[in-house]
N, C-alpha and C. Protein backbone atom coordinates (compact mmCIF):
# COMPACT_ATOMS: atom_id res chain seq x y z
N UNK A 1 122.71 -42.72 6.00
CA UNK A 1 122.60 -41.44 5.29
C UNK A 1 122.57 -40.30 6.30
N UNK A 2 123.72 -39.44 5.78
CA UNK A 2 123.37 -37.74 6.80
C UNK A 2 122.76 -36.74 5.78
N UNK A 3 122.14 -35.89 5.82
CA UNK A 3 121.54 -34.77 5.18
C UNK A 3 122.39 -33.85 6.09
N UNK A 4 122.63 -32.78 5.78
CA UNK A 4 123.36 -31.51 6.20
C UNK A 4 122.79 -30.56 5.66
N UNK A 5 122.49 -29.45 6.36
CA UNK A 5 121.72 -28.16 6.03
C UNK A 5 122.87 -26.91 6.50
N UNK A 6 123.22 -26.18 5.60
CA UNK A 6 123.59 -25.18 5.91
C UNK A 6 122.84 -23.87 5.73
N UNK A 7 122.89 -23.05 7.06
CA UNK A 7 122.42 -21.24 6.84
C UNK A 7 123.17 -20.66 7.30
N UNK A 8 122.78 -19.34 7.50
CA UNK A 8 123.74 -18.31 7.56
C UNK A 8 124.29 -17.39 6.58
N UNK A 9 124.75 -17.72 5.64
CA UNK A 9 125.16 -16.94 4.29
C UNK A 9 124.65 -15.66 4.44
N UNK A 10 125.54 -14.57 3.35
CA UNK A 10 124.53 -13.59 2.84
C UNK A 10 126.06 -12.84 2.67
N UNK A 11 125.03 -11.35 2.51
CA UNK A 11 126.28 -10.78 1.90
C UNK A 11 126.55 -9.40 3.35
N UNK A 12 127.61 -9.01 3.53
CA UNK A 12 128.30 -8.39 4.31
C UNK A 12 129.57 -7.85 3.63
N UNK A 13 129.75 -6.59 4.47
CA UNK A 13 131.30 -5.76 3.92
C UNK A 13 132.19 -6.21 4.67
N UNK A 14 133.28 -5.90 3.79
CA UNK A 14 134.58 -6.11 4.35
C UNK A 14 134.91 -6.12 5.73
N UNK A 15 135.43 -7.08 6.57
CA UNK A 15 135.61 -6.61 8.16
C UNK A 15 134.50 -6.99 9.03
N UNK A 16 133.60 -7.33 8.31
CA UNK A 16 131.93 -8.06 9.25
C UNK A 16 132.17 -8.93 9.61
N UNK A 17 131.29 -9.51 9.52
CA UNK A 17 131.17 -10.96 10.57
C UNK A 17 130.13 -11.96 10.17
N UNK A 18 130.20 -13.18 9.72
CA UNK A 18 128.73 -14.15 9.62
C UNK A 18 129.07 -15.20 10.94
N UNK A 19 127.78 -15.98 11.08
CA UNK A 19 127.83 -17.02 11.73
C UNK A 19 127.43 -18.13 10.77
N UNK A 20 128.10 -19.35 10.26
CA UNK A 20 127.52 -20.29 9.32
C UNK A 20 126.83 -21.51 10.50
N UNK A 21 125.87 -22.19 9.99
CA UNK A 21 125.15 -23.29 10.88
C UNK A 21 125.37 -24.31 9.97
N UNK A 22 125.81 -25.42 10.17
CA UNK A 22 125.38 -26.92 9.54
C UNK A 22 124.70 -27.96 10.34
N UNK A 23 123.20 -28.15 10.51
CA UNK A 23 122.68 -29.09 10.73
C UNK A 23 122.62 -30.32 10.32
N UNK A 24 122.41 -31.07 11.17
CA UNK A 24 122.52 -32.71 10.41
C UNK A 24 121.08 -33.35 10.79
N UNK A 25 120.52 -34.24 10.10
CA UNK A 25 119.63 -34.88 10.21
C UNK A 25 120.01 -36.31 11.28
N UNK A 26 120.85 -36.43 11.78
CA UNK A 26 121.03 -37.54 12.73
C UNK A 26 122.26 -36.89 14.02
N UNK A 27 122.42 -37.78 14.80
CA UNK A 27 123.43 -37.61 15.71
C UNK A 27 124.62 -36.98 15.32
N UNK A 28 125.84 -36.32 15.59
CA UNK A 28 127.26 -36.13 14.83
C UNK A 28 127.85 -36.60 16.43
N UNK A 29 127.54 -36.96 17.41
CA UNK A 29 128.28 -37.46 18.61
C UNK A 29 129.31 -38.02 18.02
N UNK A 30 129.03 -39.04 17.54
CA UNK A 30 129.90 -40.39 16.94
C UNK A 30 130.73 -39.60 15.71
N UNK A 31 130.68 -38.40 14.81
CA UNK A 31 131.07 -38.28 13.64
C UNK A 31 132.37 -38.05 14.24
N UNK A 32 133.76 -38.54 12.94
CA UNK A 32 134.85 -38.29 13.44
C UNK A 32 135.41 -36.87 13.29
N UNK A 33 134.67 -36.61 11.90
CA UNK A 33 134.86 -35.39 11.24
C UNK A 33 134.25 -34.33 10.74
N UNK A 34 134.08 -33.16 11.14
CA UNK A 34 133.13 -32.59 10.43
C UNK A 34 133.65 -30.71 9.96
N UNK A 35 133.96 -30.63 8.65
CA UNK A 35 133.87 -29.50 8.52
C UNK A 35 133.40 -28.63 7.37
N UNK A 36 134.01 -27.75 7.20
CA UNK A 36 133.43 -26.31 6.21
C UNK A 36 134.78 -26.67 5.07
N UNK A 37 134.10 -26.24 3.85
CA UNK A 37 134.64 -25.91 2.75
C UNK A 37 133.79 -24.86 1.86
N UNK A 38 134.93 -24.25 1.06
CA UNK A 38 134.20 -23.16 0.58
C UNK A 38 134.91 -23.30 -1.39
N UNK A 39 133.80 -23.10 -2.01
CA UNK A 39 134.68 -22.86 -3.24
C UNK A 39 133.97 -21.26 -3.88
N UNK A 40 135.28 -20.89 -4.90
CA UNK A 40 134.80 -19.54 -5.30
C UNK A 40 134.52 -20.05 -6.83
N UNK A 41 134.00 -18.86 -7.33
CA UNK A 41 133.78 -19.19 -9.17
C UNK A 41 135.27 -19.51 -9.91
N UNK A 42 134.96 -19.91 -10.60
CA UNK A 42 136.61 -21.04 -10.87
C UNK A 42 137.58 -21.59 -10.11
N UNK A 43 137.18 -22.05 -9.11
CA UNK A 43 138.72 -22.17 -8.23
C UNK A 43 137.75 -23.69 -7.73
N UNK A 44 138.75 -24.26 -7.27
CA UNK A 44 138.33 -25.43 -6.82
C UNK A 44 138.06 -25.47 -5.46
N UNK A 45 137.00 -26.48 -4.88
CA UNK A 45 136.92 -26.34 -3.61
C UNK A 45 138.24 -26.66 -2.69
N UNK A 46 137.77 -26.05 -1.66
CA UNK A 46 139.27 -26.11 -0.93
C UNK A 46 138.45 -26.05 1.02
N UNK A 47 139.37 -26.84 1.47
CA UNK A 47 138.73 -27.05 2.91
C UNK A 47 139.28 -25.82 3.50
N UNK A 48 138.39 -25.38 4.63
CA UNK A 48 138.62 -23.91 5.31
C UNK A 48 138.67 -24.42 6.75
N UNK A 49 137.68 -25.27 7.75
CA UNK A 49 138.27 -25.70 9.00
C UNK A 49 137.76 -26.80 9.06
N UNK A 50 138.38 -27.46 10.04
CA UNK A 50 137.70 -28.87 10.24
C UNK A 50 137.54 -29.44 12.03
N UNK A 51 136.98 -29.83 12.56
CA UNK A 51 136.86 -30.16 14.03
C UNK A 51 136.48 -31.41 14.36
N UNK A 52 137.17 -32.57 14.91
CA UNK A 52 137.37 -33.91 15.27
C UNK A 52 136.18 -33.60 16.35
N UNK A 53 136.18 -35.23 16.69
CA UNK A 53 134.82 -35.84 17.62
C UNK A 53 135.39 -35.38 18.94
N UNK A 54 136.46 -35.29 19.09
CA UNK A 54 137.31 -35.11 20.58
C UNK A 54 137.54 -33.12 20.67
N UNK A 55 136.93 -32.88 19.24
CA UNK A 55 137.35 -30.82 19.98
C UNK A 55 138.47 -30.76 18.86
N UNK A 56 139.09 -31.48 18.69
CA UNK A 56 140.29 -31.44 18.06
C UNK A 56 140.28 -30.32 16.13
N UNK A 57 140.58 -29.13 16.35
CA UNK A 57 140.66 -28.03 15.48
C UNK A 57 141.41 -28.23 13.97
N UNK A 58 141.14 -27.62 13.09
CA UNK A 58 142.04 -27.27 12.05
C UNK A 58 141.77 -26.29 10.92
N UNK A 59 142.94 -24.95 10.47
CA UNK A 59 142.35 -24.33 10.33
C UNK A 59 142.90 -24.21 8.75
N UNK A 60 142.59 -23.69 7.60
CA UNK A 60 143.50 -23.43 6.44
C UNK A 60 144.09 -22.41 7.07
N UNK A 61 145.53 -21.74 6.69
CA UNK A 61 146.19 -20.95 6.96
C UNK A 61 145.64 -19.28 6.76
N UNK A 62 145.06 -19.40 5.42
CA UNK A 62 143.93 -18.15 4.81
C UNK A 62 143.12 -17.87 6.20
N UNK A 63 142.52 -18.43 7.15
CA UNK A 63 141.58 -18.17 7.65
C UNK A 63 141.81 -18.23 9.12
N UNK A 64 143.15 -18.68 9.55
CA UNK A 64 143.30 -18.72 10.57
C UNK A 64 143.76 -17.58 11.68
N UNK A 65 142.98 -17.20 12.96
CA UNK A 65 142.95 -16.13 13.43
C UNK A 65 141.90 -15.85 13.32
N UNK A 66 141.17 -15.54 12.13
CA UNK A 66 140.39 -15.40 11.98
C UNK A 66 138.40 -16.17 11.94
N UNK A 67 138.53 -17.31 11.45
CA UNK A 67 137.63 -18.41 11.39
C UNK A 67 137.53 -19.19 12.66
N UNK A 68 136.16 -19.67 13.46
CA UNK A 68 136.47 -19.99 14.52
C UNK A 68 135.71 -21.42 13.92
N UNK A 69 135.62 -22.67 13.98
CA UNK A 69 134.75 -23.84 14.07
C UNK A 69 134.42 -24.63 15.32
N UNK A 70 132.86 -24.82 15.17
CA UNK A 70 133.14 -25.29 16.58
C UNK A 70 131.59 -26.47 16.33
N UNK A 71 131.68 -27.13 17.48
CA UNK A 71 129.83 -28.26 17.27
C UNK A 71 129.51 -28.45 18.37
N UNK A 72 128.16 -28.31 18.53
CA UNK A 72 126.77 -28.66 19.63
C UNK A 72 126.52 -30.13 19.61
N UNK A 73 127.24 -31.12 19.82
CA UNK A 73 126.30 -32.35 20.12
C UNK A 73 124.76 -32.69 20.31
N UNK A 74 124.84 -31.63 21.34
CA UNK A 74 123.09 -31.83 21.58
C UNK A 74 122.31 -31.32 20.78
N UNK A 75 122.40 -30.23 19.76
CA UNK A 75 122.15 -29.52 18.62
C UNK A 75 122.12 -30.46 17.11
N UNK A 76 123.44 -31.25 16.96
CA UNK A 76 123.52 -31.91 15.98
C UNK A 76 123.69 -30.60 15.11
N UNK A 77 124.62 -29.54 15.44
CA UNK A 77 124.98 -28.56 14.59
C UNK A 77 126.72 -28.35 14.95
N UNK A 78 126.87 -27.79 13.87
CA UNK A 78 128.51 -27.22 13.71
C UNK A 78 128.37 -25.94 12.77
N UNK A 79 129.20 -25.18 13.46
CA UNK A 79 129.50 -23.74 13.33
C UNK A 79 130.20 -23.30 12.71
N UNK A 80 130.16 -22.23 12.29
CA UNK A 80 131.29 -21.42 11.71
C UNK A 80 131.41 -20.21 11.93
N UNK A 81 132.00 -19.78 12.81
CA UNK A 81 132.50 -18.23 13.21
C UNK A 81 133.14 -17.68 12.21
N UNK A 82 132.76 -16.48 11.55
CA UNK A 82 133.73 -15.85 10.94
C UNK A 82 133.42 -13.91 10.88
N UNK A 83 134.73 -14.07 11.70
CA UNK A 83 135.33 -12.39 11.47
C UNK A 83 136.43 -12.10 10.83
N UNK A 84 136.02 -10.56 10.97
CA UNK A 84 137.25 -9.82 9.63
C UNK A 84 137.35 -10.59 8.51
N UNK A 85 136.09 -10.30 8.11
CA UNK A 85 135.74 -11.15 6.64
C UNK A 85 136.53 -10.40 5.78
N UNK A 86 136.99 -10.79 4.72
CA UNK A 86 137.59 -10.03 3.33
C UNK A 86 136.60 -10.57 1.92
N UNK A 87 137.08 -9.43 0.90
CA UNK A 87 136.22 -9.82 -0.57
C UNK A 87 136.42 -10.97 -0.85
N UNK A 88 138.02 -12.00 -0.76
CA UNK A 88 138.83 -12.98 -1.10
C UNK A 88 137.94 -14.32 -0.08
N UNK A 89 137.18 -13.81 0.86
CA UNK A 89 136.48 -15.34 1.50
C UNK A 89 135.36 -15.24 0.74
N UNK A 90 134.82 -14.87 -0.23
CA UNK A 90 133.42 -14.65 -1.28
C UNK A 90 133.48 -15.94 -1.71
N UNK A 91 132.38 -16.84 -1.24
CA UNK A 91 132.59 -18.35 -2.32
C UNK A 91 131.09 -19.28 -1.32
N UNK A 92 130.85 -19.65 -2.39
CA UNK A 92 130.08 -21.09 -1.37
C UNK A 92 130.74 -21.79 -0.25
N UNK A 93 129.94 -21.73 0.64
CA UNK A 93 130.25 -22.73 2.03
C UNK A 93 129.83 -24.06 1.47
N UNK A 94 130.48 -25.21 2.21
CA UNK A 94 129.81 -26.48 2.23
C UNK A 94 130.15 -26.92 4.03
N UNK A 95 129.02 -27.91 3.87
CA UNK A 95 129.57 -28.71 5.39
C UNK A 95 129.94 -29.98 4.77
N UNK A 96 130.00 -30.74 5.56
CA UNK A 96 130.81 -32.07 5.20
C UNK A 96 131.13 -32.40 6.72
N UNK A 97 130.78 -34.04 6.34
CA UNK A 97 130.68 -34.94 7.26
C UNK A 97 131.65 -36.24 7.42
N UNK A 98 132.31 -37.07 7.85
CA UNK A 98 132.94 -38.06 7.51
C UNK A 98 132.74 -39.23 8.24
N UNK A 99 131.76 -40.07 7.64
CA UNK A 99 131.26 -41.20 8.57
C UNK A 99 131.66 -42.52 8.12
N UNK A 100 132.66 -42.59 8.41
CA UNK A 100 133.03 -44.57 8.33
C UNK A 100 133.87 -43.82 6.85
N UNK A 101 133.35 -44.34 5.82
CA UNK A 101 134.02 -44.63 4.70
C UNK A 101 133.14 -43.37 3.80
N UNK A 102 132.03 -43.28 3.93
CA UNK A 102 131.30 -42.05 3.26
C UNK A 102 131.39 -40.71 3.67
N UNK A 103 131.33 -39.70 2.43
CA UNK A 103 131.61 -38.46 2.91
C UNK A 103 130.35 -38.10 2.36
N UNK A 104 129.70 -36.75 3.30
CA UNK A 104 128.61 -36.43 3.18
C UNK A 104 128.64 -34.66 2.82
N UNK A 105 128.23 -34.36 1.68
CA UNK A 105 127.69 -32.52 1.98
C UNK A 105 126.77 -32.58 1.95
N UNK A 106 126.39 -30.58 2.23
CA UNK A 106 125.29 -30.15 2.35
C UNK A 106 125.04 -29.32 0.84
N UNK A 107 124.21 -28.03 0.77
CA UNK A 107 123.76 -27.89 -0.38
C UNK A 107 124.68 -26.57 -0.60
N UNK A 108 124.97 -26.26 0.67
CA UNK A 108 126.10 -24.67 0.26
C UNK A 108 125.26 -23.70 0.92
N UNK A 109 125.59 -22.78 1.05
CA UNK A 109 125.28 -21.66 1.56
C UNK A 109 126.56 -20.01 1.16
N UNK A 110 125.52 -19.33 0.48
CA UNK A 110 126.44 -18.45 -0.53
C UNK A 110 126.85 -17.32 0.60
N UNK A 111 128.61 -16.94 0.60
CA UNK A 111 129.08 -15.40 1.55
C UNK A 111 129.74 -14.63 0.11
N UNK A 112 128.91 -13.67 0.36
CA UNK A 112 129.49 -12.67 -0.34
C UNK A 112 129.87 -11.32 0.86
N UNK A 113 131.16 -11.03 0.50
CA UNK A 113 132.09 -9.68 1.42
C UNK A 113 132.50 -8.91 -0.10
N UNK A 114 131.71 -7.91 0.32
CA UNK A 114 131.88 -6.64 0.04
C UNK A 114 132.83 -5.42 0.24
N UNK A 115 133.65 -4.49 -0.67
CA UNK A 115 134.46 -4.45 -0.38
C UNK A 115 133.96 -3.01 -0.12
């Protein structure tokens, strides 16, 4: 079992900046996968970046340039950089984990951008 904690959220205007945190309750050394998804009110969730055990990046196209992801091993955290926020990134964060065959979230963490 991983538990994942996300903070950071909140609300900010257009063009700001958050930092998202996802903590894990165990190691992520070993995880192969770990990233952010965000869903808005009616829309389905949809993955925003993702970062392999080796560094290895990926970004949705919406966010790229913009969204940075990144993880602390020694932390047992993964990040989420985000500038030049727009109203259109307004949605729950999730983290998400991918260990062996199980996929793991966290509880969300709400960005609201202001326009």
């Amino acid at each position: 079992q991983v538990q994942l904690v996300e903070s950071g959220g909140g609300l900010v205007q257009a063009g700001g900046s958050l930092r998202l945190s996802c903590a894990a309750s165990t190691s992520i050394f070993s995880i192969k996968f770990m990233g952010w998804y965000r869903q808005a009110p009616g829309k389905q969730r949809e993955l925003v970046a993702v970062i392999g055990s080796g560094g290895t990046r990926n970004y949705a196209d919406i966010v790229q340039g913009r969204f940075t992801i990144s993880r602390d091993n020694a932390k047992n955290t993964v990040y989420l950089q985000m500038n030049s926020l727009k109203p259109e990134d307004t949605a729950v964060y999730y983290c998400n984990a991918l260990v062996g065959w199980d996929t793991y979230w966290g509880q969300g963490t709400q960005v609201t951008v202001s326009s």
